[in-house]
Protein backbone atom coordinates (compact mmCIF):
# COMPACT_ATOMS: atom_id res chain seq x y z
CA UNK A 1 -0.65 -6.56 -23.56
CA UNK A 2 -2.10 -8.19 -20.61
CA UNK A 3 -0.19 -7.95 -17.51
CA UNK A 4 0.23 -10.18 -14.21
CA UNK A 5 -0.94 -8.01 -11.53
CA UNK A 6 -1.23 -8.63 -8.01
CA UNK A 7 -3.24 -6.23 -5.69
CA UNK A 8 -3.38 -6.23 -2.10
CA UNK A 9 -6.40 -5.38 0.18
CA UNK A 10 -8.18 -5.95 -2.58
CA UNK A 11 -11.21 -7.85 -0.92
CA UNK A 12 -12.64 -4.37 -0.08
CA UNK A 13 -12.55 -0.24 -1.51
CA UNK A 14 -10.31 0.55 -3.90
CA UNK A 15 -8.56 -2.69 -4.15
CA UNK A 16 -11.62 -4.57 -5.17
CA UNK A 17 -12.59 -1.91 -7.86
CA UNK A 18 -9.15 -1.90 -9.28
CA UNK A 19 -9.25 -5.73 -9.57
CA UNK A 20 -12.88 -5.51 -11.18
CA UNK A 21 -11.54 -2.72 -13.72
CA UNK A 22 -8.16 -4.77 -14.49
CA UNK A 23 -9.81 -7.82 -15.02
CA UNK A 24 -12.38 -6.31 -17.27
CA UNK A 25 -9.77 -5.08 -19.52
CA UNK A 26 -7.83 -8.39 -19.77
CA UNK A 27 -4.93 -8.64 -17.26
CA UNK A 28 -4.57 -11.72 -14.99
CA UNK A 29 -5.57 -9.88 -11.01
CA UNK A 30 -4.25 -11.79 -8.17
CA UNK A 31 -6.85 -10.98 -5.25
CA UNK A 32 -4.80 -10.74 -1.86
CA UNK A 33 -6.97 -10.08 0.99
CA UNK A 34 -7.39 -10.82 4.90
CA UNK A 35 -11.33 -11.68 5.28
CA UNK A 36 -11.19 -15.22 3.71
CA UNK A 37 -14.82 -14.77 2.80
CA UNK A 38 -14.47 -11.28 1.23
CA UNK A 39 -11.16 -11.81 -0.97
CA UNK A 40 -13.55 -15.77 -1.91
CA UNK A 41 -16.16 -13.16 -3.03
CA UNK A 42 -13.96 -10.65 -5.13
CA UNK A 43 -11.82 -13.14 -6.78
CA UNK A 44 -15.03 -14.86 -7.41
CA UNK A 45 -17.00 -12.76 -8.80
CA UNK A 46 -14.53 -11.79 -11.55
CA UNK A 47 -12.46 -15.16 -11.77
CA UNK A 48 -9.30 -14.10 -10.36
CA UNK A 49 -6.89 -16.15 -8.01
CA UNK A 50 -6.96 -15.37 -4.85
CA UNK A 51 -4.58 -15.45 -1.75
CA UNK A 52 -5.79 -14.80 1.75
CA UNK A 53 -2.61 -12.93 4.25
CA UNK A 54 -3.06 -11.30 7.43
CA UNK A 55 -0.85 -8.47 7.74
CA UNK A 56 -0.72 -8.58 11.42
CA UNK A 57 1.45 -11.64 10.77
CA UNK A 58 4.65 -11.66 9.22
CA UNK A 59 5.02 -14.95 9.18
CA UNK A 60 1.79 -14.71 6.63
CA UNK A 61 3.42 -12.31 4.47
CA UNK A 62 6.35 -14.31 4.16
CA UNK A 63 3.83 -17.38 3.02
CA UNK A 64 2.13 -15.14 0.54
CA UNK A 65 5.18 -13.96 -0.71
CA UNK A 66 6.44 -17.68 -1.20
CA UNK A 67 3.28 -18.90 -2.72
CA UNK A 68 2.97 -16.06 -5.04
CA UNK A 69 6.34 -16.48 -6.36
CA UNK A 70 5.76 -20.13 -6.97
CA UNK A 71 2.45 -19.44 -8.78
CA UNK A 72 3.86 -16.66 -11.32
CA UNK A 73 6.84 -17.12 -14.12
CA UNK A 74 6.52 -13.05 -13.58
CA UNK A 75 4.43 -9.92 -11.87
CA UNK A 76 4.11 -7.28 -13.62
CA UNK A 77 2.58 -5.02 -11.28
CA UNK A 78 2.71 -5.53 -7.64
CA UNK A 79 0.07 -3.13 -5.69
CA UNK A 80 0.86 -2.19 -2.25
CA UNK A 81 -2.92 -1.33 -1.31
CA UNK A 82 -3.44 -2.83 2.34
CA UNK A 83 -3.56 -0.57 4.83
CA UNK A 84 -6.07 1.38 7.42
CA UNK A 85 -5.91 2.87 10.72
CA UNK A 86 -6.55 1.60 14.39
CA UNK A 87 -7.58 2.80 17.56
CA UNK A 88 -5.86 2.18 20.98
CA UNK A 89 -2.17 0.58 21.23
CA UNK A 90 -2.01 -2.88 20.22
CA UNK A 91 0.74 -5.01 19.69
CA UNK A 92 0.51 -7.67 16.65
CA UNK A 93 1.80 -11.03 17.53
CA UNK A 94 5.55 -9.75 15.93
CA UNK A 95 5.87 -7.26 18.70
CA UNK A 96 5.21 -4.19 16.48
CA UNK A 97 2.67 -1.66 16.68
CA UNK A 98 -0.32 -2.51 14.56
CA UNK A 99 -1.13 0.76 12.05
CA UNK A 100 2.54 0.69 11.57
CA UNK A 101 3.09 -3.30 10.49
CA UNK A 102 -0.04 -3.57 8.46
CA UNK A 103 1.06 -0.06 6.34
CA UNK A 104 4.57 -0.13 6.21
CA UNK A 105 6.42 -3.04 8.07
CA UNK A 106 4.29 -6.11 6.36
CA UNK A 107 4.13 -4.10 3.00
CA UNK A 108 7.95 -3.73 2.56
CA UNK A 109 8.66 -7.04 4.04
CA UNK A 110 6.48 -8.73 1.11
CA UNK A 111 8.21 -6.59 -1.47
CA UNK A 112 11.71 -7.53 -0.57
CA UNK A 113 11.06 -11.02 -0.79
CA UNK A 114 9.42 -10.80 -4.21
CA UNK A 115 11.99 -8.19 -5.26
CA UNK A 116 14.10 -10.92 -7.50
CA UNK A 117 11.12 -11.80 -9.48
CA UNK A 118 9.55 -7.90 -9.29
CA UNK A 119 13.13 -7.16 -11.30
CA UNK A 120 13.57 -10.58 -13.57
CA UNK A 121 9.88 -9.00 -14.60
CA UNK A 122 10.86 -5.57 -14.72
CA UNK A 123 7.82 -4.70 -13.28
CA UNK A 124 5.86 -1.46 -12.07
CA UNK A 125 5.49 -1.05 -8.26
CA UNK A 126 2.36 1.19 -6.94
CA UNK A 127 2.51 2.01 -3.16
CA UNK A 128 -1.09 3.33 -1.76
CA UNK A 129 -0.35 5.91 0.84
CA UNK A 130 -2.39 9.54 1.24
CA UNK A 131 -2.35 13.24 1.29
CA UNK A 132 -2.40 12.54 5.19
CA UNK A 133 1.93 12.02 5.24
CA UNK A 134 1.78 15.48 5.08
CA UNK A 135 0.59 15.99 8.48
CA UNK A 136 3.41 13.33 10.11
CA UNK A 137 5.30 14.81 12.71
CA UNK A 138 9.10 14.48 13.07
CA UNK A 139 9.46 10.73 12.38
CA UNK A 140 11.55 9.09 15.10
CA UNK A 141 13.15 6.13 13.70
CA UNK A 142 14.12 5.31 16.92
CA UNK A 143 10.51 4.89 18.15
CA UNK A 144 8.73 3.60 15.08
CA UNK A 145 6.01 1.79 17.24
CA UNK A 146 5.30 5.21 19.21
CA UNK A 147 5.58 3.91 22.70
CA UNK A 148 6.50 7.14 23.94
CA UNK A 149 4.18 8.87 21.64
CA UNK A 150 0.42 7.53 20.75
CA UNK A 151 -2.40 8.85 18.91
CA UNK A 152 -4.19 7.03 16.13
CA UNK A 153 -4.36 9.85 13.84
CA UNK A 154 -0.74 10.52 14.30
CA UNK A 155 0.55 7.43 13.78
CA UNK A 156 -1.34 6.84 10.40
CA UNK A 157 0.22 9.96 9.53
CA UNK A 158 3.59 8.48 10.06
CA UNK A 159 2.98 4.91 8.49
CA UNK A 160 2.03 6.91 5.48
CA UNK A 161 4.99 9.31 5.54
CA UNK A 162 6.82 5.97 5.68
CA UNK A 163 5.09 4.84 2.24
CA UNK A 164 6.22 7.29 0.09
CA UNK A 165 9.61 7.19 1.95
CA UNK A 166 9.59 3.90 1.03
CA UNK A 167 8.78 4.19 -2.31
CA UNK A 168 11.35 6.61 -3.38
CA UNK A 169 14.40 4.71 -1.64
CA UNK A 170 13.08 1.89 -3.72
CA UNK A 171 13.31 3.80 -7.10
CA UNK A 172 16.80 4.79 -5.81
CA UNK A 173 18.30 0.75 -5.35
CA UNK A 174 16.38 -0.80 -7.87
CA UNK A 175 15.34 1.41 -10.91
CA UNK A 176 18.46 0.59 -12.76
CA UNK A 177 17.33 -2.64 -12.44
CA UNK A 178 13.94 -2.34 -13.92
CA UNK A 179 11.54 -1.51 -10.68
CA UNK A 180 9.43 1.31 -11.75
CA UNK A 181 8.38 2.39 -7.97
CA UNK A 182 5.59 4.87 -7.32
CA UNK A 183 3.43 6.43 -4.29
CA UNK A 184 -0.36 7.60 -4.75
CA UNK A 185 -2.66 9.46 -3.20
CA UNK A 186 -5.93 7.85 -4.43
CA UNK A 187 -8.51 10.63 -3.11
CA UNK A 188 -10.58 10.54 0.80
CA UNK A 189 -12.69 7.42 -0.81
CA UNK A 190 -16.32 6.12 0.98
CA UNK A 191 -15.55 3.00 2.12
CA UNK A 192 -14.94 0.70 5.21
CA UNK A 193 -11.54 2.21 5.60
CA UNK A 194 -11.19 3.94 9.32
CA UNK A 195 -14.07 2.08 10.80
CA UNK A 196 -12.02 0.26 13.64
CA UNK A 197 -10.42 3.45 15.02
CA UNK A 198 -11.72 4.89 18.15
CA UNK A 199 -10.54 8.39 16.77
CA UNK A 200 -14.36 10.15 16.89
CA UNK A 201 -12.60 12.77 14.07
CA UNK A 202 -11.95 9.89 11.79
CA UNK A 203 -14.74 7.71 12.54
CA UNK A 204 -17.19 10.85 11.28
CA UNK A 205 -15.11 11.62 8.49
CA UNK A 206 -15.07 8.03 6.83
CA UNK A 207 -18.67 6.40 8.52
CA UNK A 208 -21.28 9.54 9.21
CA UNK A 209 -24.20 9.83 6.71
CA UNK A 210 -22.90 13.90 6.84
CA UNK A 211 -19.50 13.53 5.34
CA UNK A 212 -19.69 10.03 3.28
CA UNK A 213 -21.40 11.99 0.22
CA UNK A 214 -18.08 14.63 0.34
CA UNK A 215 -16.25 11.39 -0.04
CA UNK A 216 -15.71 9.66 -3.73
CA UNK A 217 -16.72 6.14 -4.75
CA UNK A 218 -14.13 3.12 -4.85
CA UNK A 219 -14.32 3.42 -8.39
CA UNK A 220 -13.17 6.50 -9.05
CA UNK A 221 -10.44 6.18 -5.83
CA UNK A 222 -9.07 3.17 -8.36
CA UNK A 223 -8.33 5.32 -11.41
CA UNK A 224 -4.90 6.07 -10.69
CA UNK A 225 -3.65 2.20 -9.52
CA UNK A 226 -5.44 1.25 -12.90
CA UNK A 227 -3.74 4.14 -14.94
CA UNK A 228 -0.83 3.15 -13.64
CA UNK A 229 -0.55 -0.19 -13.55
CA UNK A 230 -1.51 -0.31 -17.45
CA UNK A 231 0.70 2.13 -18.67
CA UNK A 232 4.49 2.72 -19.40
CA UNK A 233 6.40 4.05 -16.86
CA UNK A 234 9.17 6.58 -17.97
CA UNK A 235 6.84 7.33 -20.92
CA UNK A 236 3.47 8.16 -19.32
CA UNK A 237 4.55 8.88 -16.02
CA UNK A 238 7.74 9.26 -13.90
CA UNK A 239 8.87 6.64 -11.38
CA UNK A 240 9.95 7.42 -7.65
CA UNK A 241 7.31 10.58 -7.27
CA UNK A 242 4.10 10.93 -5.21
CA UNK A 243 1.06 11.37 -7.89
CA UNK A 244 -2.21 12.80 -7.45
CA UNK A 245 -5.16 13.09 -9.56
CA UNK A 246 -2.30 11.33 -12.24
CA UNK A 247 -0.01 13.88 -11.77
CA UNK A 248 3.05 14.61 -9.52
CA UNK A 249 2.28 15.97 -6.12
CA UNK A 250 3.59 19.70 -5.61
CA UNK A 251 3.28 19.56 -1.66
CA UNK A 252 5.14 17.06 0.05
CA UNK A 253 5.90 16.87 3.55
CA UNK A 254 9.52 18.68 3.44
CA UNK A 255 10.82 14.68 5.14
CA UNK A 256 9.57 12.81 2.22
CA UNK A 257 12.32 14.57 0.36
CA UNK A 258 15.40 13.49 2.55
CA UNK A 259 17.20 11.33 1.02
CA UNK A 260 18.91 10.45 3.58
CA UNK A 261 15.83 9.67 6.05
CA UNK A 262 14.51 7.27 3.48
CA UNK A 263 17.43 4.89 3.59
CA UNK A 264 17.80 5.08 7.28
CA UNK A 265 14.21 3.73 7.66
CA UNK A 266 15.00 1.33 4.89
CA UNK A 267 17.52 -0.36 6.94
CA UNK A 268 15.74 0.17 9.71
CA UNK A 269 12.68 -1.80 8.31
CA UNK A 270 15.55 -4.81 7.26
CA UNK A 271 16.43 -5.07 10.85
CA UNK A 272 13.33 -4.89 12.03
CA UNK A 273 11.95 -7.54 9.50
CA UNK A 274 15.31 -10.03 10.25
């Protein structure tokens, strides 16, 4: 059955190979990206829409959001892809640390204003975060843009501690209702990811000639947003985990698992958001 599927940061990585796969096997992508000329040439090349957001703006997200739900009697799948890590503090225009608006802040944001359509649709929910949440610190909801606290590295940590936090207070308000919510880890993929940081540690790791061929190809970084997205949650896999390699995560940072933590930042985020 095809499927109305809309994946952002999908000009670029793992996005873009997901929407080539998807589209290949039938389902109607919706290309969301930030380079205009990159999301043209995706959604181009494999005759998909096409939406252009910058996630340093919420007042972008909350266009996309708008114009998506005009544009689709339903989504079926809604891919939380966009994301990446930055070097020294910057504020985005909203007054919110970068790494943590474009990961967590803009993310959620666009999934609360679809959610009435993501449940009419009863549709599947895949959150992109990484093994890295793991190695977030004590998350301090009461400093969420680390003023008192920088470091590149350890704020991408957090923002992806935050995704899977995110994810699972999701399943808890809204799987009765039909959201099937999930959190992957899609692999340490070769790709532009981490180029902007001015950590040297992940610069090498993500750009040097040594590491890239440790890395694995877009394609293969994709499988699990494609498994997912085409297959039945509840029946082929279980909503509000962490999967990797298609298959629940046994290590979790020991945070991702409080219950109570994950609503806290929930309402947090709603404040935050207005």
């Amino acid at each position: 059955m095809s499927k109305t599927i809309v994946i952002t940061g999908a000009s670029d990585g793992i996005g873009a190979a997901a929407a080539r796969r998807l589209h290949q096997q039938g389902h109607r992508v919706v290309v969301v990206g930030r380079s205009p000329q990159k999301t043209r040439a995706v959604a181009g090349e494999i005759g998909a829409d096409q939406f252009v957001a910058d996630f340093t703006r919420l007042d972008e997200v909350r266009k996309l959001a708008a114009e998506l739900d005009a544009a689709y009697p339903r989504i079926d799948v809604l891919a939380n892809n966009a994301g990446g890590v930055f070097g020294d503090p910057a504020k985005t225009v909203d007054g919110f640390e970068r790494t943590f608006q474009i990961n967590h802040l803009a993310t959620f944001l666009l999934t609360r204003l679809l959610l009435d359509k993501l449940i009419a649709s009863r549709a599947t929910v895949i959150q992109t975060s990484s093994v890295a949440h793991r190695l977030a610190g004590k998350l301090d909801l009461d400093d969420l843009n680390h003023d008192r606290n920088f470091d590149p590295i350890r704020v991408y940590n957090a923002a992806k501690l935050e995704n899977v936090l995110f994810t699972i207070e999701l399943h808890r308000r809204y799987h009765a209702q039909g959201i099937a919510a999930v959190a992957i880890h899609p692999g340490n993929v070769a790709s532009s990811f981490g180029a902007q940081t001015t950590s040297r540690l992940m610069r090498f790791i993500t750009t040097s000639p040594l590491t890239r061929p440790m890395l694995i190809t877009p394609e293969r970084g994709a499988d699990q947003l494609v498994w997912l997205a085409e297959t039945r949650p509840g029946a082929d896999w279980e909503p509000g985990r962490y999967y990797v390699k298609r298959k629940p995560a046994k290590r979790l940072n020991p945070q991702a698992l409080d219950a109570g933590l994950a609503r806290r930042l929930w309402e947090q985020s709603e404040q935050l958001v207005g």
